[in-house]
PDB file of N, CA and C in Angstrom:
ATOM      1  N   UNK A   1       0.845  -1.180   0.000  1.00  0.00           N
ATOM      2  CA  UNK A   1       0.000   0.000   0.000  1.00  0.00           C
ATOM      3  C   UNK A   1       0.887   1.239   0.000  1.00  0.00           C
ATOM      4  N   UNK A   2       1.311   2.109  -1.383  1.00  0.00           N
ATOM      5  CA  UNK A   2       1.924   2.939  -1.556  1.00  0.00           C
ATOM      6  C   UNK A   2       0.381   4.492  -0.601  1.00  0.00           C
ATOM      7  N   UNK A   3       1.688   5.669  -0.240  1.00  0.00           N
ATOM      8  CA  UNK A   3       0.372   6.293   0.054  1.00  0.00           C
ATOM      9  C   UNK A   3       1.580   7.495  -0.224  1.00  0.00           C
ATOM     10  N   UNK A   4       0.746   8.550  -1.111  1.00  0.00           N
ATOM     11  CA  UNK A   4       1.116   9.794  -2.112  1.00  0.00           C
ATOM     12  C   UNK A   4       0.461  10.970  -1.761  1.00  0.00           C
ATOM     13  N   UNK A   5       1.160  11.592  -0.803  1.00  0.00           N
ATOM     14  CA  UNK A   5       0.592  13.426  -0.511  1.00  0.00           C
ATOM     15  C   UNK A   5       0.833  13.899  -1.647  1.00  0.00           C
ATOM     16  N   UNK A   6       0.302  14.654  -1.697  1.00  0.00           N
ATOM     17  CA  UNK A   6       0.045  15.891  -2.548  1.00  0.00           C
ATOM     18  C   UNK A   6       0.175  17.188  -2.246  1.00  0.00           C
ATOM     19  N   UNK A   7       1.853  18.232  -2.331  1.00  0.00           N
ATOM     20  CA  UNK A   7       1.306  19.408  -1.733  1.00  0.00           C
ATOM     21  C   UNK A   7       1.665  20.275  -2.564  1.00  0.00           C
ATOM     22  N   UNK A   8       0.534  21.278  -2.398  1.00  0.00           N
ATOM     23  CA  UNK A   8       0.958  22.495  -3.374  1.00  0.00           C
ATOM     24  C   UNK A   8       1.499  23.582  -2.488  1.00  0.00           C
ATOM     25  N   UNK A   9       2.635  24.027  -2.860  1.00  0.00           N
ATOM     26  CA  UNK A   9       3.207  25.426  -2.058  1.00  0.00           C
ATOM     27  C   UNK A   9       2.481  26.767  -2.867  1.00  0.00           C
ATOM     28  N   UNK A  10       2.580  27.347  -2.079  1.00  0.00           N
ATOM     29  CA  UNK A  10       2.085  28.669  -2.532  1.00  0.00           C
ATOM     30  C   UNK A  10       2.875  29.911  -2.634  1.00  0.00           C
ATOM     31  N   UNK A  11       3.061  31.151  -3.008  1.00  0.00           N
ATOM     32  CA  UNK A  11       3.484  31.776  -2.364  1.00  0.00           C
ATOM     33  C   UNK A  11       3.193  32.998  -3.429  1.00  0.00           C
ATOM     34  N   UNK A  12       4.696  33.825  -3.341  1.00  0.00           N
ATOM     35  CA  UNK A  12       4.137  35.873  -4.294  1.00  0.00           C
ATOM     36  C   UNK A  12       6.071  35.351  -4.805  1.00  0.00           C
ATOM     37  N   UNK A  13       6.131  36.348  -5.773  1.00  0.00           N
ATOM     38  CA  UNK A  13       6.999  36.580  -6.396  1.00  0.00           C
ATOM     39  C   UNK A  13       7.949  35.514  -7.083  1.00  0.00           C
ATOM     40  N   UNK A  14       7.203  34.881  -7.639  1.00  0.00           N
ATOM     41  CA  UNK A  14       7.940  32.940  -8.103  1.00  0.00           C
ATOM     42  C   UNK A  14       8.718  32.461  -6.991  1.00  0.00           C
ATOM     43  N   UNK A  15       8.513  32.720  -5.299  1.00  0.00           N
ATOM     44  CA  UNK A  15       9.122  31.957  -4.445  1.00  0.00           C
ATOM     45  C   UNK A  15       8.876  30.427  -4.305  1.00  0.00           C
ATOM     46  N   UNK A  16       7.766  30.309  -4.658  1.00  0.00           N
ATOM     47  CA  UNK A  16       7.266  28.476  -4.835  1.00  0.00           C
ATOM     48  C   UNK A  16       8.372  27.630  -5.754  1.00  0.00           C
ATOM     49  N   UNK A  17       8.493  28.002  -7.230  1.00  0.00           N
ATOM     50  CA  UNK A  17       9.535  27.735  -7.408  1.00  0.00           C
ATOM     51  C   UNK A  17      11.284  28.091  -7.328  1.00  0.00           C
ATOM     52  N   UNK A  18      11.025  28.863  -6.701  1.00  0.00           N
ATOM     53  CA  UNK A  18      12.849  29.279  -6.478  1.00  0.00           C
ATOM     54  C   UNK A  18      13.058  28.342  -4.928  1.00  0.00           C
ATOM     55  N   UNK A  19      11.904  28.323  -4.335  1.00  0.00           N
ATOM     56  CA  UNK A  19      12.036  26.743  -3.348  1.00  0.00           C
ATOM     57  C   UNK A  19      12.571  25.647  -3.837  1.00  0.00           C
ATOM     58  N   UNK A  20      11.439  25.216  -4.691  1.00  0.00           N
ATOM     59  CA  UNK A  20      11.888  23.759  -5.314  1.00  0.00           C
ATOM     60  C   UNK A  20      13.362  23.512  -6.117  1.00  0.00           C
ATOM     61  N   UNK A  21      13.863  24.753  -6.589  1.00  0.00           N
ATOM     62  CA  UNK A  21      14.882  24.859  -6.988  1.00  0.00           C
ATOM     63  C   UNK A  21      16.394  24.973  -6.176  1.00  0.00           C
ATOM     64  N   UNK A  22      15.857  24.943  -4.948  1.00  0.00           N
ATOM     65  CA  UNK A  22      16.837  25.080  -4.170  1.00  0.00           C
ATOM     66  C   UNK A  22      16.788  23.763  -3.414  1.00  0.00           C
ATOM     67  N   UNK A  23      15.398  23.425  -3.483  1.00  0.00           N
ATOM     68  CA  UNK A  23      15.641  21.724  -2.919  1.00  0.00           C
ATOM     69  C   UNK A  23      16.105  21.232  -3.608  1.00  0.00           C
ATOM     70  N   UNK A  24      16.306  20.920  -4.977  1.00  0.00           N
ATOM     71  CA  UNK A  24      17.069  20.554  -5.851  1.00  0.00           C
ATOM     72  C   UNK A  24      18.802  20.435  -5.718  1.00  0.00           C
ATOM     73  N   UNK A  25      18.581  21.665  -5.748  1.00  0.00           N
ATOM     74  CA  UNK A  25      20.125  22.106  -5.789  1.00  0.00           C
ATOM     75  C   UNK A  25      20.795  21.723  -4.658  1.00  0.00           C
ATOM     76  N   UNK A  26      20.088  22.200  -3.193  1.00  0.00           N
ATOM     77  CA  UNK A  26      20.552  21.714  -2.314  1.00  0.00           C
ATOM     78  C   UNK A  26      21.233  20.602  -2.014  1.00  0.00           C
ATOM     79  N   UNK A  27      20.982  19.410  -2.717  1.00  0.00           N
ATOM     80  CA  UNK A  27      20.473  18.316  -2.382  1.00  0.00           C
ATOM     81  C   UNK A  27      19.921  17.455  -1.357  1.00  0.00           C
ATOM     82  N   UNK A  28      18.775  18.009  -1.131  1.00  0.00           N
ATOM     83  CA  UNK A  28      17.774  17.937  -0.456  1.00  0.00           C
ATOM     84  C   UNK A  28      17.313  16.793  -0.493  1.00  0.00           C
ATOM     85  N   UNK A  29      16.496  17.432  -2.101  1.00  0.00           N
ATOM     86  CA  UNK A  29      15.598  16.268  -2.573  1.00  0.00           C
ATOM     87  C   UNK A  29      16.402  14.534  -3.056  1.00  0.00           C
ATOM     88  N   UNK A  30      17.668  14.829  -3.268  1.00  0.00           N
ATOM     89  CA  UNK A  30      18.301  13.693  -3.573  1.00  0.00           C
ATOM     90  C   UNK A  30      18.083  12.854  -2.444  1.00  0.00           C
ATOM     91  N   UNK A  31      19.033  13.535  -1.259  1.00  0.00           N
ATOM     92  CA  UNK A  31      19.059  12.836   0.094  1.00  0.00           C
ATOM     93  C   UNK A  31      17.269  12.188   0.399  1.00  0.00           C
ATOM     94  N   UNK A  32      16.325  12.995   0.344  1.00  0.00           N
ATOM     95  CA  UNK A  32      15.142  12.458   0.195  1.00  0.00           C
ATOM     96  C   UNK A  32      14.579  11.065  -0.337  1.00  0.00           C
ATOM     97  N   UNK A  33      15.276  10.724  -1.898  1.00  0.00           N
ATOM     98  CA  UNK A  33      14.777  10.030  -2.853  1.00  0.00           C
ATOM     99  C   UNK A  33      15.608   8.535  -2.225  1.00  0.00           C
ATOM    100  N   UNK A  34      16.469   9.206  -1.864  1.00  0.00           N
ATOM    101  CA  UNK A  34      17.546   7.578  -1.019  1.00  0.00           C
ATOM    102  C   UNK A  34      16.970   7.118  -0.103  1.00  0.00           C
ATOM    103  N   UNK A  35      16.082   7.811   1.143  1.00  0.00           N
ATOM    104  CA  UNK A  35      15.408   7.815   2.163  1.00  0.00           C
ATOM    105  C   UNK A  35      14.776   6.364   2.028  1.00  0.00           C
ATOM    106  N   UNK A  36      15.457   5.429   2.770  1.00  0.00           N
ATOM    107  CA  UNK A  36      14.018   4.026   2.431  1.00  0.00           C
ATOM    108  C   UNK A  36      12.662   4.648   2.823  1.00  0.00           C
ATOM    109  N   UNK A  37      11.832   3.692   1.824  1.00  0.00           N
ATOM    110  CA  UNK A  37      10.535   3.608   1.370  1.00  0.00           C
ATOM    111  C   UNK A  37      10.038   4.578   0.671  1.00  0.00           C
ATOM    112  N   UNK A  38      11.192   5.855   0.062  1.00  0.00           N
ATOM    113  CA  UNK A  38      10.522   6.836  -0.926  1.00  0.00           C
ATOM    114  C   UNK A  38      10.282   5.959  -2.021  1.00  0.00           C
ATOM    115  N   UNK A  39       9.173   6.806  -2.666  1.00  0.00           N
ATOM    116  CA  UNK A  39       8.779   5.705  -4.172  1.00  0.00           C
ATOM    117  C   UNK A  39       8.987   7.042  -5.012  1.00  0.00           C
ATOM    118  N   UNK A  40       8.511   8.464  -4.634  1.00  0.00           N
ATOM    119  CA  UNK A  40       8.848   9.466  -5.690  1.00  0.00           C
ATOM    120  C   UNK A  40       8.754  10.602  -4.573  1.00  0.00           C
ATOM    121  N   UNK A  41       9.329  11.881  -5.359  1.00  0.00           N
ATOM    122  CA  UNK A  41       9.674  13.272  -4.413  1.00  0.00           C
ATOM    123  C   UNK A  41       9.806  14.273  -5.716  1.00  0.00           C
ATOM    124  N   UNK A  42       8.511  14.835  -6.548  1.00  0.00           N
ATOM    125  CA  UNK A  42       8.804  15.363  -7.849  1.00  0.00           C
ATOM    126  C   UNK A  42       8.080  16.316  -7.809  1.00  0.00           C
ATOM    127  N   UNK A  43       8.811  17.832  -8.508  1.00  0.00           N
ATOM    128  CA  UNK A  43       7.918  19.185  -8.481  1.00  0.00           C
ATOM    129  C   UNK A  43       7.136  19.273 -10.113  1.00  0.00           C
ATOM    130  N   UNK A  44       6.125  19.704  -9.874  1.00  0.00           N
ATOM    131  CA  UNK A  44       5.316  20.092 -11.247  1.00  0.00           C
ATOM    132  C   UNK A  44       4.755  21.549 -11.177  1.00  0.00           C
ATOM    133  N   UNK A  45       5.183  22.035 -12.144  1.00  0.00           N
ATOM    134  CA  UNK A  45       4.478  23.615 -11.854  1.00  0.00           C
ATOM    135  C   UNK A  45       2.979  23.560 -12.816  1.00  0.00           C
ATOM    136  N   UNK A  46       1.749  23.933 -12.049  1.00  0.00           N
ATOM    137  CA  UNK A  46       0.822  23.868 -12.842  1.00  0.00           C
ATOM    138  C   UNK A  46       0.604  25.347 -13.840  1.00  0.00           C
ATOM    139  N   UNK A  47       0.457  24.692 -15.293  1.00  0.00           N
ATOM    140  CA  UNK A  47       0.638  25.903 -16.260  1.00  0.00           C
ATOM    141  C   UNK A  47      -0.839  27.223 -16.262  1.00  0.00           C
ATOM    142  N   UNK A  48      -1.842  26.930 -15.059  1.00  0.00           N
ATOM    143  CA  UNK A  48      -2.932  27.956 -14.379  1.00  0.00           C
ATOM    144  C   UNK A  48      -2.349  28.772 -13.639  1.00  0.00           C
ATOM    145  N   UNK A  49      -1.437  28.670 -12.928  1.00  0.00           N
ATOM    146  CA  UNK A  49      -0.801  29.250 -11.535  1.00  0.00           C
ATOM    147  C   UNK A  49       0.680  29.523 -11.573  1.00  0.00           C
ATOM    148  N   UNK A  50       0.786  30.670 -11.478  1.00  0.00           N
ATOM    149  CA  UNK A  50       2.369  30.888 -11.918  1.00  0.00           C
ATOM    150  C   UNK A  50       3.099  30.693 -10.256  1.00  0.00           C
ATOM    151  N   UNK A  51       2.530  30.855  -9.053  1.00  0.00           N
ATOM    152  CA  UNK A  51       2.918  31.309  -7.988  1.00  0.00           C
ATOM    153  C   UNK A  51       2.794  29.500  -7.165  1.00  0.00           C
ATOM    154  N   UNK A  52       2.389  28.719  -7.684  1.00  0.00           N
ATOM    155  CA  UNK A  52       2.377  27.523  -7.151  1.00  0.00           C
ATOM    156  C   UNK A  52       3.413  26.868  -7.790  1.00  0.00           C
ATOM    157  N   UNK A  53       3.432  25.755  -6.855  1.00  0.00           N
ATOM    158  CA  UNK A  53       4.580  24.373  -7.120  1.00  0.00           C
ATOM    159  C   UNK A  53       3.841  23.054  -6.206  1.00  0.00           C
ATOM    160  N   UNK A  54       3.696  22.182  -7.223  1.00  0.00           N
ATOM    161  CA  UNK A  54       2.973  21.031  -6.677  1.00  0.00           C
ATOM    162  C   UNK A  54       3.789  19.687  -6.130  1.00  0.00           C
ATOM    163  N   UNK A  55       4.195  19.172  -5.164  1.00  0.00           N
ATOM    164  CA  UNK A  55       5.621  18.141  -4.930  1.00  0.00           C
ATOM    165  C   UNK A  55       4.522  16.677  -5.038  1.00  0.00           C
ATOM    166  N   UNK A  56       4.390  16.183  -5.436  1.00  0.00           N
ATOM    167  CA  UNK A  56       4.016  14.475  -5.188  1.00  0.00           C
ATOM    168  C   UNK A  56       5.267  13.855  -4.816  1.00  0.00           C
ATOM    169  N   UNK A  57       4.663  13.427  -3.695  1.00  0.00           N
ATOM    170  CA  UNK A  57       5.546  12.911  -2.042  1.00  0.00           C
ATOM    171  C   UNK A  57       5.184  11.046  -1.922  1.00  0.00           C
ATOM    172  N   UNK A  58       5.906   9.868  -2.664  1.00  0.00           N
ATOM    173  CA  UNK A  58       5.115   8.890  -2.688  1.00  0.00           C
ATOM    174  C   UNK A  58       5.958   7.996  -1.410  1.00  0.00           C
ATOM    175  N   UNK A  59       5.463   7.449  -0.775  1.00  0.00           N
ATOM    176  CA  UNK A  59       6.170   6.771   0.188  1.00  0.00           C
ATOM    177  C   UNK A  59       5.572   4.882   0.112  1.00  0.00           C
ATOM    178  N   UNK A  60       5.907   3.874   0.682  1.00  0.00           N
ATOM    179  CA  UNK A  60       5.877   2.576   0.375  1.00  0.00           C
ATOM    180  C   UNK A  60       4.490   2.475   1.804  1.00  0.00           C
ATOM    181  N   UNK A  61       4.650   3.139   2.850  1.00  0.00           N
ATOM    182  CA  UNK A  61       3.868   3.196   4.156  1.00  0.00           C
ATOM    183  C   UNK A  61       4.440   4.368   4.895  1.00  0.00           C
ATOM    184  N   UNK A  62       2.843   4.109   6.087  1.00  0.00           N
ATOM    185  CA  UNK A  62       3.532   5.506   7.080  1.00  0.00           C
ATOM    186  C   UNK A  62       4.427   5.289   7.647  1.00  0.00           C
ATOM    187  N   UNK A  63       4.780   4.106   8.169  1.00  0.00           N
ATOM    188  CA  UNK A  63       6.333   4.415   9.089  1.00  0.00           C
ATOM    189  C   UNK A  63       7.430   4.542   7.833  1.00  0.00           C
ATOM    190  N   UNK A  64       7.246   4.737   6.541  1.00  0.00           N
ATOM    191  CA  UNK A  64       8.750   5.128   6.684  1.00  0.00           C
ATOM    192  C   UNK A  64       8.159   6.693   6.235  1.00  0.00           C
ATOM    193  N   UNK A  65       6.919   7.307   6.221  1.00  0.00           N
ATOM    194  CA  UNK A  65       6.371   8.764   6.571  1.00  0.00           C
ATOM    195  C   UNK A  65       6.969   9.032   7.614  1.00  0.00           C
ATOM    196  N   UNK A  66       6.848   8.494   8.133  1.00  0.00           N
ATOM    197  CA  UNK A  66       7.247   9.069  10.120  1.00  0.00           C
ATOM    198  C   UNK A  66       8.565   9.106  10.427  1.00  0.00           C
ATOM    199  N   UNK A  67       9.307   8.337   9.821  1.00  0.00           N
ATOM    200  CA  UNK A  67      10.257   7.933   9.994  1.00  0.00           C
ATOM    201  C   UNK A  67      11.643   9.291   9.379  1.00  0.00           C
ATOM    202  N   UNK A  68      10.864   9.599   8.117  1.00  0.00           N
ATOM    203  CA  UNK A  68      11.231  10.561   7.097  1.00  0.00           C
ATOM    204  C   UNK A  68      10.478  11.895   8.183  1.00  0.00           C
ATOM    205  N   UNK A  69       9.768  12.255   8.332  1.00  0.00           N
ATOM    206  CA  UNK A  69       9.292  13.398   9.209  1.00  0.00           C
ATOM    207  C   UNK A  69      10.131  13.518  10.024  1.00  0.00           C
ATOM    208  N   UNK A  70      10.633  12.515  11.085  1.00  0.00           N
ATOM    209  CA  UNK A  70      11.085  12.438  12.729  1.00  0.00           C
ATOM    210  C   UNK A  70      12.828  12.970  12.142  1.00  0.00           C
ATOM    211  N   UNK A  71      13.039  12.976  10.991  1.00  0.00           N
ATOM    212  CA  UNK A  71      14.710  12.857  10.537  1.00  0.00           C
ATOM    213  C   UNK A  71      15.228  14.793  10.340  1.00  0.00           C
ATOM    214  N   UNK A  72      15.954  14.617  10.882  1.00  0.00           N
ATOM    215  CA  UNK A  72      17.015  16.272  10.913  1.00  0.00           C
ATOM    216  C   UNK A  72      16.482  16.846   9.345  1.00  0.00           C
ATOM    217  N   UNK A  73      16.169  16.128   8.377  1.00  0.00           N
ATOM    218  CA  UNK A  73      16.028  16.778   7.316  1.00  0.00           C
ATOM    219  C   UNK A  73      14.959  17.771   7.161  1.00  0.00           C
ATOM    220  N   UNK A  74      13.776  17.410   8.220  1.00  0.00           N
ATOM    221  CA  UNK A  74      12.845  18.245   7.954  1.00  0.00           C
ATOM    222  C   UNK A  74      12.976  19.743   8.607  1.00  0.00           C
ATOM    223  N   UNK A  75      13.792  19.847   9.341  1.00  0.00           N
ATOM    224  CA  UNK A  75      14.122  21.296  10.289  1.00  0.00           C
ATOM    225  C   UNK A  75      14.639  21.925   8.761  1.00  0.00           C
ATOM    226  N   UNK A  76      15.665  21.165   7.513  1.00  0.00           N
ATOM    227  CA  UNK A  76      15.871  22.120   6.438  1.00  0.00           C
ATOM    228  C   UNK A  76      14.784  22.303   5.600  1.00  0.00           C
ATOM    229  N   UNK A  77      13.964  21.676   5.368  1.00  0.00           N
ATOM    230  CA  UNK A  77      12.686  21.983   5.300  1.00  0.00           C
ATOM    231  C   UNK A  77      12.127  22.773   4.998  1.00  0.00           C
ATOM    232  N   UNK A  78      11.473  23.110   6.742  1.00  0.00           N
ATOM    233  CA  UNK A  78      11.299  23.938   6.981  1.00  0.00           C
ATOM    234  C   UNK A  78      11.743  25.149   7.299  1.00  0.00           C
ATOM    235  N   UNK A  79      12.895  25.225   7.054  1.00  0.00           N
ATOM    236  CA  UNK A  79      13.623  26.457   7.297  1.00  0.00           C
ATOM    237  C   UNK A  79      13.321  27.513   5.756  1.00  0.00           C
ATOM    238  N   UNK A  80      13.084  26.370   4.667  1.00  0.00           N
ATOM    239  CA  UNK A  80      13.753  26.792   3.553  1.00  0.00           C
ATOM    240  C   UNK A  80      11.837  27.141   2.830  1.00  0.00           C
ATOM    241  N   UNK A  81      10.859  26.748   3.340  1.00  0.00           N
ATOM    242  CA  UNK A  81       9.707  27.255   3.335  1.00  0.00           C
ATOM    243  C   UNK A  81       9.456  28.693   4.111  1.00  0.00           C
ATOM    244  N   UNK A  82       9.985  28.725   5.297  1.00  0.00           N
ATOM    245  CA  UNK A  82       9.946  29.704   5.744  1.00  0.00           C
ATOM    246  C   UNK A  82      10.580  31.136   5.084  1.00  0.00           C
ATOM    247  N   UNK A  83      11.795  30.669   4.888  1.00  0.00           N
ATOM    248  CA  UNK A  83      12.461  31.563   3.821  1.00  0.00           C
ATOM    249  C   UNK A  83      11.873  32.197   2.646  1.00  0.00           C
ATOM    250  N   UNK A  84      10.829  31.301   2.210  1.00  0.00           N
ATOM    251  CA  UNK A  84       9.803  31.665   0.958  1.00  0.00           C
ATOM    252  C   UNK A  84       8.702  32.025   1.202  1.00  0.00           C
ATOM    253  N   UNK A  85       8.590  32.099   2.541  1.00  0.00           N
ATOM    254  CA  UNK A  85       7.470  32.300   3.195  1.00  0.00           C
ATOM    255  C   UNK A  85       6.073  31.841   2.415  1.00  0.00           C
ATOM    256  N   UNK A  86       6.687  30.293   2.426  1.00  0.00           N
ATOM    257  CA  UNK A  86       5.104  29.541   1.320  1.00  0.00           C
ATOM    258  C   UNK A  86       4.251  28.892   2.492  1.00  0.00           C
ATOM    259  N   UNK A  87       2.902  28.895   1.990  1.00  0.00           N
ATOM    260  CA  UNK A  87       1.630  28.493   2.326  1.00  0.00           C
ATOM    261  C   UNK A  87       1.376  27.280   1.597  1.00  0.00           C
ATOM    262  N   UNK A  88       0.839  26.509   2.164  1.00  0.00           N
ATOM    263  CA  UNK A  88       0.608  24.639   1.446  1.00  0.00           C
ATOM    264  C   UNK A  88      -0.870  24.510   1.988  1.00  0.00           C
ATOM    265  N   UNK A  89      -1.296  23.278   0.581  1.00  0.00           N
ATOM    266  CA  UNK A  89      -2.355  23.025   0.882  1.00  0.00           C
ATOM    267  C   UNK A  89      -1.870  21.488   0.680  1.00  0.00           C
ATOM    268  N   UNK A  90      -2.432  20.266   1.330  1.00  0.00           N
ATOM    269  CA  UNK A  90      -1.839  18.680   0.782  1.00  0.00           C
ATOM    270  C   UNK A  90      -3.239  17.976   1.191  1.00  0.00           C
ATOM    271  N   UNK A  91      -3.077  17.099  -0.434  1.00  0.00           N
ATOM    272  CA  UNK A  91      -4.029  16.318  -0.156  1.00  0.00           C
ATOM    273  C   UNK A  91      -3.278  14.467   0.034  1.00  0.00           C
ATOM    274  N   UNK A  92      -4.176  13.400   0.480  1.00  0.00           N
ATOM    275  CA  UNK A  92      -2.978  12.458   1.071  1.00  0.00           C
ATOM    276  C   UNK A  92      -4.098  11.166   0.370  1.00  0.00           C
ATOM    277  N   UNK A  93      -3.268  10.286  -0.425  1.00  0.00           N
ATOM    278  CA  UNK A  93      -4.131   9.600  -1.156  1.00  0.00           C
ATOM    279  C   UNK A  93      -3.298   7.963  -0.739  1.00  0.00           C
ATOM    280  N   UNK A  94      -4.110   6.991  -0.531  1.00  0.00           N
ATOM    281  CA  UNK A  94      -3.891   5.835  -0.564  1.00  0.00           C
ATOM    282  C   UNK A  94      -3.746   4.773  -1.745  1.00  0.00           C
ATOM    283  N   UNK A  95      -3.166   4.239  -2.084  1.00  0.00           N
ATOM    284  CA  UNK A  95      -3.257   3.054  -3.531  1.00  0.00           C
ATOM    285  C   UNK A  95      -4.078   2.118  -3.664  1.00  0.00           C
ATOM    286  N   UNK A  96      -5.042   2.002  -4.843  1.00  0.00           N
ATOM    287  CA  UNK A  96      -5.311   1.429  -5.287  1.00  0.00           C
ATOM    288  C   UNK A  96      -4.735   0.089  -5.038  1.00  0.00           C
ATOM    289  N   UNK A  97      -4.626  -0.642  -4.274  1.00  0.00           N
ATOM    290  CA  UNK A  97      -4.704  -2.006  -4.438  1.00  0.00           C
ATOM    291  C   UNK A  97      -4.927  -3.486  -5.370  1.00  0.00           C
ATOM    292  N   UNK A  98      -6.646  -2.948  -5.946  1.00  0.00           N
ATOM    293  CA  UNK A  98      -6.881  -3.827  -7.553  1.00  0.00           C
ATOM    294  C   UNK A  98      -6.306  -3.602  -8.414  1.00  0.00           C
ATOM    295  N   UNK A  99      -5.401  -2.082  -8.346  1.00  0.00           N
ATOM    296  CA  UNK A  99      -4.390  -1.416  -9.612  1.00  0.00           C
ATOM    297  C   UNK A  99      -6.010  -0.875 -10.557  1.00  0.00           C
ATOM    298  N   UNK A 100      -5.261  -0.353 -12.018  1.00  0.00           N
ATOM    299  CA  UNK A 100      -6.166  -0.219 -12.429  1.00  0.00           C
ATOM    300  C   UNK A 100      -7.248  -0.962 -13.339  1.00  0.00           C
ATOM    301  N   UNK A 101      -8.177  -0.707 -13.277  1.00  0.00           N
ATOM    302  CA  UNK A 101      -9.543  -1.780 -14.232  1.00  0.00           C
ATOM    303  C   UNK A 101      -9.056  -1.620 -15.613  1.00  0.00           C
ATOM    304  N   UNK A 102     -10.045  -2.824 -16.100  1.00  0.00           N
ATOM    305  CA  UNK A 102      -9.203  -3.111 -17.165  1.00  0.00           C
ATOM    306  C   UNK A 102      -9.925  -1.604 -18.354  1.00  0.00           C
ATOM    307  N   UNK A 103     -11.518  -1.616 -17.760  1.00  0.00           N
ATOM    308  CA  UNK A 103     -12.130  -0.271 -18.291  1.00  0.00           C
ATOM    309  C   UNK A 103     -11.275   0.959 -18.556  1.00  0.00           C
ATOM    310  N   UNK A 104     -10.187   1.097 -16.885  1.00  0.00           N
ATOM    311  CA  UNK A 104      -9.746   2.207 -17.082  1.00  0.00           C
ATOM    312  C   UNK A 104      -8.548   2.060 -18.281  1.00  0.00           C
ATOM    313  N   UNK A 105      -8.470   0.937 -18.098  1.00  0.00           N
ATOM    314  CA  UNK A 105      -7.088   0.440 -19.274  1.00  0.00           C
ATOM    315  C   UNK A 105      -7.442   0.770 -20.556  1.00  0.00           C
ATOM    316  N   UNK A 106      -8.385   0.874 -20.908  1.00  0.00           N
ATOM    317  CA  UNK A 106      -8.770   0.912 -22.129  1.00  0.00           C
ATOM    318  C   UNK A 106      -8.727   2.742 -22.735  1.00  0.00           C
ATOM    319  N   UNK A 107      -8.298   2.966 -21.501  1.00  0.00           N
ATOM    320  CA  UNK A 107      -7.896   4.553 -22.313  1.00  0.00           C
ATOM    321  C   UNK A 107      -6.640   5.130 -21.676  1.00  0.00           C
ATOM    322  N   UNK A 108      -5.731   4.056 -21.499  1.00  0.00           N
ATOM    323  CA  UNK A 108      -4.395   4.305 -21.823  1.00  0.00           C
ATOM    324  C   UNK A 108      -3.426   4.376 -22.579  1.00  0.00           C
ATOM    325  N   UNK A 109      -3.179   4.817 -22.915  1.00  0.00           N
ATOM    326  CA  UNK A 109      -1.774   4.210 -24.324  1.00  0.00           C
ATOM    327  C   UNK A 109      -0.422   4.085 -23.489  1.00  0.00           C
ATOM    328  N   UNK A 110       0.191   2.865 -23.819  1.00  0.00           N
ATOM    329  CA  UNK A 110       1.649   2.926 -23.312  1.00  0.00           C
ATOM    330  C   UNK A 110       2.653   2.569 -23.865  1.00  0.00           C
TER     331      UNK A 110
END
C-alpha cells in the first residue's frame, strides 16, 4: 500500500519555485529520494498558476512517513519554506490495491 501526498506550495513573487529549486540544488531532494521507502519526491508547476509548485511525495507506508518526518532533514525543510514564506495546501491519497480496471485500461496508451 503505496500512500502519495500531494502538496501544493504557494506563495508571491515565483518563491514556490525558487524553493523547489533550491531543494534541488541543495540536495535535499536527492538525500530524500535515497530515504528508504521513498517511491517518488517530484515538483510540477501547474501551467494555471504561476505562484504555485505542486511536490508528489510517494512513500511505500507511514512508518517510513514518520520515519522521514522524525529525521534532521525536515528542520531544512522547513527552514527553507519559511524563507519563501510559502503556504501549502496537501491532499494524502492511498493506492489502489486492484491497480487499475481493465475499463480504465482501455484509455491508456503505453
Amino acid at each position: 500500500m503505496a500512500i502519495t501526498v500531494n502538496i501544493y506550495y504557494s506563495g508571491i513573487n515565483g518563491n514556490a519555485k525558487k524553493f523547489a529549486k533550491e531543494m534541488v540544488s541543495s540536495g535535499i531532494v536527492g538525500n530524500i529520494l535515497a530515504e528508504n521507502g521513498n517511491l517518488k519526491y517530484e515538483y510540477f508547476f501547474p501551467m494555471n498558476d504561476e505562484e504555485t509548485v505542486l511536490l508528489i511525495d510517494s512513500w511505500e507506508d507511514q512508518h517510513s512517513i514518520d520515519v522521514h518526518h522524525a529525521s534532521p532533514m525536515m528542520a531544512k525543510i522547513t527552514e527553507l519554506r519559511e524563507k519563501y514564506d510559502l503556504h501549502m495546501r496537501v491532499e494524502r491519497y492511498v493506492s489502489d490495491e486492484a491497480g487499475i480496471s481493465e475499463t480504465d485500461r482501455s484509455f491508456i496508451k503505453e
